[in-house]
Protein backbone atom coordinates (compact mmCIF):
# COMPACT_ATOMS: atom_id res chain seq x y z
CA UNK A 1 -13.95 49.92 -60.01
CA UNK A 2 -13.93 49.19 -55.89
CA UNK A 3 -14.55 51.60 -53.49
CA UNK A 4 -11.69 52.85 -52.00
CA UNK A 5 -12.33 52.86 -48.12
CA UNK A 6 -9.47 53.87 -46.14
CA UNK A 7 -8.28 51.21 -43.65
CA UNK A 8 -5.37 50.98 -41.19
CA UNK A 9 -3.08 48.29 -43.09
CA UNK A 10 -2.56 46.53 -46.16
CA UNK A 11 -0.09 46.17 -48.45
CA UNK A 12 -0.91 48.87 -51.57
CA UNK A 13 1.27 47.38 -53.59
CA UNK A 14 -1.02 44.08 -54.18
CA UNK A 15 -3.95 45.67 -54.70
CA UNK A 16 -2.26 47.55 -57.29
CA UNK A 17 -1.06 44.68 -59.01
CA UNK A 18 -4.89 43.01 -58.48
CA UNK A 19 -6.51 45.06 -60.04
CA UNK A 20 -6.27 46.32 -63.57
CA UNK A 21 -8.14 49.17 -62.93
CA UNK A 22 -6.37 50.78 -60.52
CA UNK A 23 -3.20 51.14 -63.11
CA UNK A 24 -1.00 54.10 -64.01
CA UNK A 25 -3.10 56.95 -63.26
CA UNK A 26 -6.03 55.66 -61.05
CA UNK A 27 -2.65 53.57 -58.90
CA UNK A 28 -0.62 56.51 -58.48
CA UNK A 29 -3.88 59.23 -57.24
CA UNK A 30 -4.69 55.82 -55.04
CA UNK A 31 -0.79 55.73 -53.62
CA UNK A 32 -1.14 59.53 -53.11
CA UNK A 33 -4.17 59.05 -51.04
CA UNK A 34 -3.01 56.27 -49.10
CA UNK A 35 0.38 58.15 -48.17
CA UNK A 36 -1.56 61.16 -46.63
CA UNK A 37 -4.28 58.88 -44.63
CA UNK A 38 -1.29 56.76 -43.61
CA UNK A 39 0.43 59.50 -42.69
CA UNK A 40 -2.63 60.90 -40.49
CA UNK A 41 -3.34 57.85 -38.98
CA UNK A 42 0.12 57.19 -38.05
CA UNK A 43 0.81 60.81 -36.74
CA UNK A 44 1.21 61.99 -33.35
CA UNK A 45 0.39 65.16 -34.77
CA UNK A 46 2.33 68.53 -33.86
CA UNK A 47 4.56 70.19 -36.72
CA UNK A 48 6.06 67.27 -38.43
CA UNK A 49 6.37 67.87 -42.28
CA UNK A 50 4.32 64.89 -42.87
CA UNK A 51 1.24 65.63 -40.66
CA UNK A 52 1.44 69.26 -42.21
CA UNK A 53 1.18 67.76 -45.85
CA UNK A 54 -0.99 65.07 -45.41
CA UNK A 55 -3.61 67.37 -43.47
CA UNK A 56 -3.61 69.98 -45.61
CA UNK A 57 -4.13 67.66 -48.90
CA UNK A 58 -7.37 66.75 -47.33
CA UNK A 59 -8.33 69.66 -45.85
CA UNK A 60 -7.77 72.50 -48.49
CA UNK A 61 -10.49 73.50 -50.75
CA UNK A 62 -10.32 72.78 -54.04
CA UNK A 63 -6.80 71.54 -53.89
CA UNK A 64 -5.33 68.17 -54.73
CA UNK A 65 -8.09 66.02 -52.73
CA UNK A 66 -10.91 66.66 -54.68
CA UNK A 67 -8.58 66.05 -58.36
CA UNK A 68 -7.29 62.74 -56.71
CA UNK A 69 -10.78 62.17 -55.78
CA UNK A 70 -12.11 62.92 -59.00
CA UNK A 71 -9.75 60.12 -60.60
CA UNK A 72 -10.72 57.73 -58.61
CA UNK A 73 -14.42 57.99 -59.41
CA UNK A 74 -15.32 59.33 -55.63
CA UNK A 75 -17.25 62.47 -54.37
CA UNK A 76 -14.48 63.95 -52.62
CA UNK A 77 -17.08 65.23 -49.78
CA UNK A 78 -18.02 61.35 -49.30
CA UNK A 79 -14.55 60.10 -49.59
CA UNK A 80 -13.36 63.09 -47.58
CA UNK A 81 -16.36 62.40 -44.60
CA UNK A 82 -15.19 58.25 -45.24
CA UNK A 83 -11.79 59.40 -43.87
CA UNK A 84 -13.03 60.86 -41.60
CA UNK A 85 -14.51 58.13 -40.06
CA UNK A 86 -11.70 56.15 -40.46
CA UNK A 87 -9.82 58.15 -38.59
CA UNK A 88 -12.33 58.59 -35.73
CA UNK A 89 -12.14 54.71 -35.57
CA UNK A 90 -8.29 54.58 -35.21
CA UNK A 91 -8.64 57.17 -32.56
CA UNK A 92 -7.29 59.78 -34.29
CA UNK A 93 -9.64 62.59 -34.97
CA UNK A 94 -10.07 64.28 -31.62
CA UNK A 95 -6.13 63.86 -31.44
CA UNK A 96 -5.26 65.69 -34.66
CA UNK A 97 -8.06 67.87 -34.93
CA UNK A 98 -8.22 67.35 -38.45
CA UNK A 99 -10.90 67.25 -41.52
């Protein structure tokens, strides 16, 4: 299975399809994932209902991350520190003071 590594844009939905793996319930935990980093990286923070959900999936303890980690055959404190960066790349982190 490929690493997932958290990137800025790409179209989901093809790498999906691509790869066989990643079908019914490795796809949807991937999906889930994606939809909270996407909806970090595309927040300008504050109290929307997205920013709220997406940072507390990654941030609670021993809440949906690490399952959805789990399925996707990651350590969710390396996938979790891999958002991270991705995030401090985008120029995000110091502006949502998140994870």
């Amino acid at each position: 299975m490929k690493k997932i590594e958290p990137v800025e844009y790409f179209d989901l939905r093809e790498v999906i399809r691509q790869d066989p793996d990643l079908k019914g319930e490795h796809g949807l935990w991937l999906f889930i994932f994606y939809n909270a980093y996407q909806d970090l990286a595309t927040s300008r923070g504050g109290d929307s209902e997205k920013f709220r959900s997406a940072r507390c999936f990654f941030t609670n303890p021993g809440g949906t991350f690490e399952l959805c980690a789990e399925v996707l055959g990651e350590d969710p404190d390396v996938l979790r520190e891999r958002t991270r960066n991705a995030l401090e790349r985008a120029g995000k982190l110091g502006k949502l003071g998140i994870i």
